[in-house]
Structures are given as C-alpha cells and as structure tokens.
Protein backbone atom coordinates (compact mmCIF):
# COMPACT_ATOMS: atom_id res chain seq x y z
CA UNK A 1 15.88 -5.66 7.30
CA UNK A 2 15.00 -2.01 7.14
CA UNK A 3 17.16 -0.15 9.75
CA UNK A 4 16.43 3.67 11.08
CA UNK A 5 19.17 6.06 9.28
CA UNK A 6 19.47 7.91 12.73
CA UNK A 7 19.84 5.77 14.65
CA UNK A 8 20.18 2.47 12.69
CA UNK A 9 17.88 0.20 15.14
CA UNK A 10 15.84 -2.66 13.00
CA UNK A 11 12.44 -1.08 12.08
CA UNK A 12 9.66 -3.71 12.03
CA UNK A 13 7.46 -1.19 12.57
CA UNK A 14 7.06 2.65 12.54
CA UNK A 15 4.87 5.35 14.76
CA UNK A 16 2.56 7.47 12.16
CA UNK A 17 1.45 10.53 13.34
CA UNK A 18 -1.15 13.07 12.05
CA UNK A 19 -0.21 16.51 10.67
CA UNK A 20 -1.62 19.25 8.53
CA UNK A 21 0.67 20.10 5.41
CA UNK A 22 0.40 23.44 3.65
CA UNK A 23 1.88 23.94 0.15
CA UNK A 24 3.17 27.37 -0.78
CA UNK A 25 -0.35 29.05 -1.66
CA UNK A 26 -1.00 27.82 1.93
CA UNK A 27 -3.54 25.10 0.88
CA UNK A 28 -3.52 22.95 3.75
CA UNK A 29 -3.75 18.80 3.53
CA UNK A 30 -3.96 15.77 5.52
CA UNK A 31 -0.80 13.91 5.99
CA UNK A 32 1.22 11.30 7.95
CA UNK A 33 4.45 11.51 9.54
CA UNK A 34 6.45 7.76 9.94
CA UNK A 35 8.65 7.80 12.33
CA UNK A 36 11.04 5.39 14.15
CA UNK A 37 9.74 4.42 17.53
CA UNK A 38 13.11 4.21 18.69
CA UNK A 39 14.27 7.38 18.67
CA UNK A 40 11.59 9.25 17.17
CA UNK A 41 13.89 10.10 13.77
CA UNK A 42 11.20 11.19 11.45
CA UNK A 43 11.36 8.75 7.96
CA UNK A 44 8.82 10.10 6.05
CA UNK A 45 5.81 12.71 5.36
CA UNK A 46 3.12 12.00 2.98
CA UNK A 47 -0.40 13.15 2.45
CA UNK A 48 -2.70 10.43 4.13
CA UNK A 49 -4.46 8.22 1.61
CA UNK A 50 -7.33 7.82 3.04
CA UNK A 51 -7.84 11.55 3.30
CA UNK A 52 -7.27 12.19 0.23
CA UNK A 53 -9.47 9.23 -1.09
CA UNK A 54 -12.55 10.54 1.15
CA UNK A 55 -11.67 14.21 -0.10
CA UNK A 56 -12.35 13.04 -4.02
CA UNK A 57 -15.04 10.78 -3.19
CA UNK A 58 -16.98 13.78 -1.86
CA UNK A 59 -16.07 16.02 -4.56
CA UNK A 60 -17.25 13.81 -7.18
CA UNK A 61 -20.96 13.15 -5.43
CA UNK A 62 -21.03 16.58 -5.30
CA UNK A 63 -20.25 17.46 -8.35
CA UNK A 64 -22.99 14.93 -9.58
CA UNK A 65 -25.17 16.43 -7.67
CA UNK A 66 -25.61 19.81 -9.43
CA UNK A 67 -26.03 18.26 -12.58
C-alpha cells in the first residue's frame, strides 16, 4: 500500500487541488496539486490533463478554421 512520505499514513486516496503553474518565460498553465489528506504533505504537481486536452482541442479547430 502506498504510504504518505511525511507522514507515512496509508493513502487510498489523495486531495487534488487546482493551481496555476508558470514556467520561466512566465507562461502560465493549468495544473493539479495531490496531496495527502492526512496531513496535507503535498505528493505531486502536474499540469491537469484535461486542461491541457481542451487547450489542443481548441487550437486545432481553430487552426482549421482559417484554412
């Protein structure tokens, strides 16, 4: 079983928040933060999927569209 490195409580599950992420040319992004619900330990930050998915979606239609 996965166990919080802070803390080390069992993680069945994990609280996901939403953030903004910049990169160094401050480009901003939508991401996730996982975090334990135990003792609020942050796991991990990625950008969020679906975002992103949405994001090139769009981009493509409207890139289609001006041709």
């Amino acid at each position: 079983m996965a166990k919080c490195p802070h803390c080390d409580a069992n993680l069945i599950q994990a609280d996901i928040e939403a953030i903004t992420l910049s990169d160094e040319k401050m480009s901003t992004f939508r991401g996730l933060s996982y975090s334990c619900p135990s003792c609020h330990y942050v796991l991990n930050v990625s950008i969020d999927p679906t975002s992103l998915e949405k994001d090139i979606v769009q981009s493509v239609v409207e890139a289609l569209r001006k041709h």
